[in-house]
Protein backbone atom coordinates (compact mmCIF):
# COMPACT_ATOMS: atom_id res chain seq x y z
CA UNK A 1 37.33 8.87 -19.95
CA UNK A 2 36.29 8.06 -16.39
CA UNK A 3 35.44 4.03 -15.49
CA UNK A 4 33.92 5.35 -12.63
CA UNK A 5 30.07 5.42 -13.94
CA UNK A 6 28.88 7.72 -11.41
CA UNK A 7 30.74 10.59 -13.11
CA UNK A 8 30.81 9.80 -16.61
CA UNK A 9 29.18 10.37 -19.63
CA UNK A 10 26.26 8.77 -20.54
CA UNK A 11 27.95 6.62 -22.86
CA UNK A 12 30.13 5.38 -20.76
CA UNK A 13 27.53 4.98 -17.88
CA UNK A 14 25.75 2.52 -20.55
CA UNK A 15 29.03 0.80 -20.89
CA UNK A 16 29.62 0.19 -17.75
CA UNK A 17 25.78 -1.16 -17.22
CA UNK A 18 25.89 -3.69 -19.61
CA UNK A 19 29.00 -5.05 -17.50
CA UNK A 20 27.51 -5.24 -14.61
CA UNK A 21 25.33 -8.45 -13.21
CA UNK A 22 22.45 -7.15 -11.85
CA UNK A 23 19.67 -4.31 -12.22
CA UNK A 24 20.41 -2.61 -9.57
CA UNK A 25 24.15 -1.86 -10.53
CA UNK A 26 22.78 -1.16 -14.56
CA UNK A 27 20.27 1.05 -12.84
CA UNK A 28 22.25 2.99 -10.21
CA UNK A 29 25.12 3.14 -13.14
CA UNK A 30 23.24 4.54 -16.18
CA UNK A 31 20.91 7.03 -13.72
CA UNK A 32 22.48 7.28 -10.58
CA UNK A 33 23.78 10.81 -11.66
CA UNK A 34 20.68 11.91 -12.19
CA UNK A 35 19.15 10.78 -9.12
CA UNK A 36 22.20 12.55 -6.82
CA UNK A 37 21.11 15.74 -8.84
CA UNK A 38 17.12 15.59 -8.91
CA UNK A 39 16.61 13.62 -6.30
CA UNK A 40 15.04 16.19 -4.02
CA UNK A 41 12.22 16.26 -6.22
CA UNK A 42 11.08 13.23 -5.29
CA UNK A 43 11.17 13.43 -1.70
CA UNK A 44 7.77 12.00 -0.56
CA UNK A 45 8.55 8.70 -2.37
CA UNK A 46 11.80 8.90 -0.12
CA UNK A 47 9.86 9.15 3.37
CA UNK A 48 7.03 6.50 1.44
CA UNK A 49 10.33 4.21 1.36
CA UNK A 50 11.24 4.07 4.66
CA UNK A 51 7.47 4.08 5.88
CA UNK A 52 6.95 0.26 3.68
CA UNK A 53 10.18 -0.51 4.96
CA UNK A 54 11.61 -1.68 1.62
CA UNK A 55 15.06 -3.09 1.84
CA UNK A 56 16.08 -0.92 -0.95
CA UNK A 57 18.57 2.29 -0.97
CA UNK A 58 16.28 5.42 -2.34
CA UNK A 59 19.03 6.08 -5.24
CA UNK A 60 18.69 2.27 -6.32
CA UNK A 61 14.74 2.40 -5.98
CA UNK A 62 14.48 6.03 -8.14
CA UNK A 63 17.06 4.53 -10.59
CA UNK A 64 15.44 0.96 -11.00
CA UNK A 65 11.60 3.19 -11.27
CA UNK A 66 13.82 5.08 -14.68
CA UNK A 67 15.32 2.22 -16.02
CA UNK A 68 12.15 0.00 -15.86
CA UNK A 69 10.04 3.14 -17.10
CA UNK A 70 12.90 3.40 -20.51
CA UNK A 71 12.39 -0.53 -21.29
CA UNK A 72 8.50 -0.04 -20.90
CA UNK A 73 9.29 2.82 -23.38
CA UNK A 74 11.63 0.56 -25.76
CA UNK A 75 8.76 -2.29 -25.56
CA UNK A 76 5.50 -0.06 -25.88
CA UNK A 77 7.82 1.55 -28.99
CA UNK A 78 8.44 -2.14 -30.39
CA UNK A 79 4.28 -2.65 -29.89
CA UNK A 80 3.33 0.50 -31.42
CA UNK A 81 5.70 -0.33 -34.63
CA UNK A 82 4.31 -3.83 -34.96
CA UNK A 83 0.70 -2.42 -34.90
CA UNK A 84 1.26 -0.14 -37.44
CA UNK A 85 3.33 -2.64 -40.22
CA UNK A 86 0.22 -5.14 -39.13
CA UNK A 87 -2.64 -3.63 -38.93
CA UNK A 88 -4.13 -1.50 -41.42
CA UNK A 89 -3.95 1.55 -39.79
CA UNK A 90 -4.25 5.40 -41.64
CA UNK A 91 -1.09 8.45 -40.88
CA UNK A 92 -2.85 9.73 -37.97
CA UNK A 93 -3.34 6.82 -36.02
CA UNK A 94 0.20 5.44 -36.92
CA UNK A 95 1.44 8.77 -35.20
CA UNK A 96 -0.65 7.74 -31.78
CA UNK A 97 0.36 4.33 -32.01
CA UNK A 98 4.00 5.34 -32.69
CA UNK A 99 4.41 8.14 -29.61
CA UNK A 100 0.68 7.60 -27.55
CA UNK A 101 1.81 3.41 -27.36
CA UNK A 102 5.58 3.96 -25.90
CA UNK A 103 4.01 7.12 -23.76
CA UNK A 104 1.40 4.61 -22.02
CA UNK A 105 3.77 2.04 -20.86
CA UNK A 106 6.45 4.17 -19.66
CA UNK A 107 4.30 6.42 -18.04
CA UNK A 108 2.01 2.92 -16.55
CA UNK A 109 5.21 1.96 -15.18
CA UNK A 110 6.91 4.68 -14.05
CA UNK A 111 2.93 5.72 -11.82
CA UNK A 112 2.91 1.77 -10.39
CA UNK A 113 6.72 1.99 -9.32
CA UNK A 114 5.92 5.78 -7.53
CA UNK A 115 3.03 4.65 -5.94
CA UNK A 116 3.73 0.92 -4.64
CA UNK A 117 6.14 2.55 -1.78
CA UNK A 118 2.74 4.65 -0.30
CA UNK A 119 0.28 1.75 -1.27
CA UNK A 120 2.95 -0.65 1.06
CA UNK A 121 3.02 1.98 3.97
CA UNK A 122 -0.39 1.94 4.06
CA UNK A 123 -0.87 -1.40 4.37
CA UNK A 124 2.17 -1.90 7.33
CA UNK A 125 0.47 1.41 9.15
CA UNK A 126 -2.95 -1.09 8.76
CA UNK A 127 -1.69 -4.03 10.25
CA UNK A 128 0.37 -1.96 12.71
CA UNK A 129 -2.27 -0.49 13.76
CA UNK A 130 -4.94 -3.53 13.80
CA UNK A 131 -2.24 -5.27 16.02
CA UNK A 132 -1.28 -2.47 18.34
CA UNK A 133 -3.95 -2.87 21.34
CA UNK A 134 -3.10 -6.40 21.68
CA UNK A 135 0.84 -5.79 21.13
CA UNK A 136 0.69 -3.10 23.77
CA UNK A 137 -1.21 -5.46 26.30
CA UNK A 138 1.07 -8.30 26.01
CA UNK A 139 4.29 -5.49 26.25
CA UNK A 140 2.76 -4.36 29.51
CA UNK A 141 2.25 -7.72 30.82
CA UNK A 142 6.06 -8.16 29.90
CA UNK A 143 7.04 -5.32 31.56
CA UNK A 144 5.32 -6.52 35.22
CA UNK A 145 7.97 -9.18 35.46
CA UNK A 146 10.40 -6.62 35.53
CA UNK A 147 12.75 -7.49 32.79
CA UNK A 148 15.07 -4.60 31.30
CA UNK A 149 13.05 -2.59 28.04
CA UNK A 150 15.97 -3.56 25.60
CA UNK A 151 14.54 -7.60 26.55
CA UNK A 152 11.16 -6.63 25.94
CA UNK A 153 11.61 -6.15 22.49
CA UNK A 154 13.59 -9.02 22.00
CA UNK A 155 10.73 -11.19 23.34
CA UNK A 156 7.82 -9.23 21.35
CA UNK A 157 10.18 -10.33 18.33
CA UNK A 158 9.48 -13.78 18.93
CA UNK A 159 5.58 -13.35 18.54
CA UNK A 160 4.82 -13.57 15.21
CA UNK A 161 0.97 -12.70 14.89
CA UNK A 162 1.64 -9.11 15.85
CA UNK A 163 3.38 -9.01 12.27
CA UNK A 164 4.07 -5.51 11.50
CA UNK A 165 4.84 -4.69 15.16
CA UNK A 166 7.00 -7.75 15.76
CA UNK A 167 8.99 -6.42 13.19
CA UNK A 168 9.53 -2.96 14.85
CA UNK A 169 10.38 -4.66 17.39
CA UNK A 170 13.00 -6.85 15.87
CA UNK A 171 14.88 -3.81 14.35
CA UNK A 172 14.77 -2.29 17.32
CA UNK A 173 16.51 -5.51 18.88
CA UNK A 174 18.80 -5.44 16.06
CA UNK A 175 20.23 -1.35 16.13
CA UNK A 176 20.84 -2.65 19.77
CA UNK A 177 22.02 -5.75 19.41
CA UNK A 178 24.22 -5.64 16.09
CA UNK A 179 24.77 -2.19 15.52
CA UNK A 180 25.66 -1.22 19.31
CA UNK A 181 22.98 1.84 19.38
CA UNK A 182 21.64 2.54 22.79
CA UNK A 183 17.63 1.38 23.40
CA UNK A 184 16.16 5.49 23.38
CA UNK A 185 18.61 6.10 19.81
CA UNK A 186 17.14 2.75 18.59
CA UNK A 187 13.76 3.51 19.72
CA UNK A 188 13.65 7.36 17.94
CA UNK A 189 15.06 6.10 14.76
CA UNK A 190 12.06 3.03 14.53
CA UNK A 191 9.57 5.75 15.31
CA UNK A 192 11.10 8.44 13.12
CA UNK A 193 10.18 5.89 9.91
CA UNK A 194 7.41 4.40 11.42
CA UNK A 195 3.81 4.61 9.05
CA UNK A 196 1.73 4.57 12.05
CA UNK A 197 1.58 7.09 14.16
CA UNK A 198 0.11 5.76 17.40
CA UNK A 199 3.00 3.21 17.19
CA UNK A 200 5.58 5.99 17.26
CA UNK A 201 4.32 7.91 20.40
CA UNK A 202 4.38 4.56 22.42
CA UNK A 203 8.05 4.23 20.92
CA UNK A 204 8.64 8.08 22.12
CA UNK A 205 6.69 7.70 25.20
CA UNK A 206 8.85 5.15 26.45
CA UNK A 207 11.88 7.06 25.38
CA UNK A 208 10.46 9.70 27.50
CA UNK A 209 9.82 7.51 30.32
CA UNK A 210 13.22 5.82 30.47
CA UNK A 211 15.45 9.38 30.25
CA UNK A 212 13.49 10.33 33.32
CA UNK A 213 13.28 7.39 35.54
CA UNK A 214 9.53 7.10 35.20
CA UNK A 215 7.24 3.59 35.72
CA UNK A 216 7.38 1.90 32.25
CA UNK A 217 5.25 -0.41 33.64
CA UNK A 218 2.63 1.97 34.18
CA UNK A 219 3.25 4.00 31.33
CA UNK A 220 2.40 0.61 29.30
CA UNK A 221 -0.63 -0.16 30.90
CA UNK A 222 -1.98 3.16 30.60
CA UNK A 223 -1.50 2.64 26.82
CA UNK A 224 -2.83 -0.35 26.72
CA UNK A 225 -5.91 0.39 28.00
CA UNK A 226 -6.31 3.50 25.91
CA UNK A 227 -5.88 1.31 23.03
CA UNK A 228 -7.75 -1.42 24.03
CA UNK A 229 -11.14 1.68 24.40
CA UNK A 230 -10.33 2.93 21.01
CA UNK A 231 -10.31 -0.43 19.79
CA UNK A 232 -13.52 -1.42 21.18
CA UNK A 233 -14.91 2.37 20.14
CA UNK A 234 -13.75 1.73 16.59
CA UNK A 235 -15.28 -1.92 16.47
CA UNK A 236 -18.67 -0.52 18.10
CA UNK A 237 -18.35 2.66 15.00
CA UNK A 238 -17.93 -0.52 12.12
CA UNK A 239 -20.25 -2.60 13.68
CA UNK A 240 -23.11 0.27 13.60
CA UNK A 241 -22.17 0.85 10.09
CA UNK A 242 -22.82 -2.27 8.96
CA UNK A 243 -26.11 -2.10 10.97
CA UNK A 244 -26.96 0.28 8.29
CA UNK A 245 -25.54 -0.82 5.58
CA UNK A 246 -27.68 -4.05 5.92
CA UNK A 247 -30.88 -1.69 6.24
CA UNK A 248 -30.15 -0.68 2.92
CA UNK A 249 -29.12 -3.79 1.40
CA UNK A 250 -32.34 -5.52 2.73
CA UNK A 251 -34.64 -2.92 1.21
CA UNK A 252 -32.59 -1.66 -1.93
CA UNK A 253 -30.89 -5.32 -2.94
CA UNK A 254 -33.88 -8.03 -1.60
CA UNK A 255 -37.37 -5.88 -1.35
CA UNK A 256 -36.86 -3.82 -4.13
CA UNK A 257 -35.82 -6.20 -6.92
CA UNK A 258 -38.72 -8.76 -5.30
CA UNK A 259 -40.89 -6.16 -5.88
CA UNK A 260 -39.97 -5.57 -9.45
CA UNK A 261 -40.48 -8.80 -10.42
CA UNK A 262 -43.87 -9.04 -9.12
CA UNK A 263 -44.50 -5.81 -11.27
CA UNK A 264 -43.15 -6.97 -14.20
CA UNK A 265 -44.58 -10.51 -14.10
CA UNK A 266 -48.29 -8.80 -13.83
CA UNK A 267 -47.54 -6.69 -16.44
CA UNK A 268 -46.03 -9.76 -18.43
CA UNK A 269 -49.87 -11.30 -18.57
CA UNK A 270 -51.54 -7.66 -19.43
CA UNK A 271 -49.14 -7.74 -22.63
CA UNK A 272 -47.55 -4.85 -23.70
CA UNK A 273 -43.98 -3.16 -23.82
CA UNK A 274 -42.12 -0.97 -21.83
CA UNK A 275 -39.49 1.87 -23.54
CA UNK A 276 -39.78 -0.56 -26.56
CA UNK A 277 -38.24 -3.42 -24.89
CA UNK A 278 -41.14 -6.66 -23.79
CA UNK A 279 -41.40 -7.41 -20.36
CA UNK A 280 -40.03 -10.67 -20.15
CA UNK A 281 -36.37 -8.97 -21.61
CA UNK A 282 -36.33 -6.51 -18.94
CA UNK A 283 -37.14 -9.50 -16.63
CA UNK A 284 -34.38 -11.32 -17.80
CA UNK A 285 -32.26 -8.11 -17.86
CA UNK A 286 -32.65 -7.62 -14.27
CA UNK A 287 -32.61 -10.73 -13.22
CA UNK A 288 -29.39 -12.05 -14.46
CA UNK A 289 -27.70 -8.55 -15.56
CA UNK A 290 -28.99 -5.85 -13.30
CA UNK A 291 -29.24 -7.06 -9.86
CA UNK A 292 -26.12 -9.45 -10.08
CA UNK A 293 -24.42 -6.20 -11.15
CA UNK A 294 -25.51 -4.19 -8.38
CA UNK A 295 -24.62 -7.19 -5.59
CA UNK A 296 -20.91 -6.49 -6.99
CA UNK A 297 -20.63 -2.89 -6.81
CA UNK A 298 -22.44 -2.99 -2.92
CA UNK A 299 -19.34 -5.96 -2.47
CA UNK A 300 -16.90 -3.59 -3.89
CA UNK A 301 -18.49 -0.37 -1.50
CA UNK A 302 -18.41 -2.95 1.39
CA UNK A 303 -14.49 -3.57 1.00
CA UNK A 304 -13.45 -0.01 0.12
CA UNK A 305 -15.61 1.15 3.44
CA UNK A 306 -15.88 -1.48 6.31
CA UNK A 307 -11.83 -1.99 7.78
């Protein structure tokens, strides 16, 4: 039989996992082969890879995301068995226990492992894009002393609280630097993987501009300033937003509940119940159930809304 465990039998591939010393050898061993052959399939989380910029190979990340999702299997099947010699539990629910429990994890596992790649992307296109009218004003102000573009990256590398961007940057520096590409390769192949788009058409506009001779420097500042409007637009957009948000808040959060009280603390002294329940439950209900409740979900609304 093979010792190669990229073309072996499963068996084998097994083997050859448990002699390895690390996970992402077991992984790439035991599913590797499937990955080469399937892998298509799961082509999103492939562009979703390079978009978080996750130092990880896409055959290690698909094969680590099967192996993990198999021992959440093993360990949900381990759980579902102990339930059912513990608990006092009747044929059909041993069945759920025995295939729903082993089911859940795997399938928990396997959905958090698919989706942290996008979730990640997300957040670098965020910050990326948070960071970009600020980034692009201090590149333009670089570019005015008239140092060469592969130096302007090097020196936006140094400037850590554009984060995301000064990252770009510094793999830009580095695929000229270490790995001998030219500035326009190194430039395309940051943008190609880029998450945020406005990021990659500066990167391609100043491709552009250096293959034809053009003024970087005024390419930059006319980018900078188009940023620095949509910046200020988008500020003015959340800023009105909250303006109404408040509005609401003041009369559905502060009036209305005030109001309630009132009612309910006249109608407290007249005696009497309402929908069965006395007045001075609901009261207490409202007061320390009800509106407490409501504050959350309008904090939740507010972070899932407001950038």
């Amino acid at each position: 039989m093979s010792s190669n465990p990229f073309n072996s039998g499963i068996l084998e591939r097994i083997k050859q996992a448990f002699e390895t010393d690390n996970l992402d050898a077991a992984a790439n061993a035991v599913f590797g082969p499937t990955v080469d052959k399937y892998g298509e399939e799961l082509e999103d989380l492939k562009n979703d890879l390079q978009k978080a910029d996750m130092d990880i190979l896409y055959r290690t990340y698909v094969s680590k995301m099967f192996l993990y999702s198999s021992l959440a299997f093993i360990l949900g099947l381990i759980a579902g068995i102990s339930f059912i010699i513990y608990g006092s539990i009747s044929a059909p629910e041993a069945v759920r226990y025995l295939f729903g429990v082993p089911l859940a994890f795997s399938l928990a596992t396997f959905g958090f492992m698919y989706l942290y790649p996008s979730q990640k992307a997300k957040r670098r296109k965020k910050n990326i894009d948070e960071n970009l009218p600020f980034a692009l004003n201090h590149l333009g102000a670089i570019a005015t002393s008239g140092i060469p573009p592969k130096s302007m990256f090097e020196l936006l590398n140094t400037f850590d609280e554009y984060e995301g961007i000064s990252d770009e940057a510094g793999e830009i520096s580095r695929r000229v630097n270490v790995f001998g590409e030219d500035l326009t390769t190194a430039l395309k192949q940051v943008a190609e993987k880029s998450p945020s788009e406005d990021w990659a058409e500066v990167l391609f506009g100043i491709v552009s501009t250096v293959e034809t001779g053009g003024d970087l420097k005024s390419y930059l500042q006319e980018k900078s300033d188009e940023a620095l409007f949509e910046y200020n637009q988008q500020r003015q957009r959340e800023i009105q937003k909250l303006s109404t948000y408040a509005s609401f808040y003041t009369a559905i959060l502060i009036a209305a509940p005030v109001f309630l009280v009132v009612v309910l603390a006249v109608m407290n002294l007249l005696g009497g119940t309402i929908g069965g329940f006395a007045i001075q439950d609901l009261m207490w209900l409202g007061v320390h159930v009800i509106i407490p409740a409501i504050n959350a979900l309008f904090v939740v609304f507010l972070a899932l809304t407001v950038d």
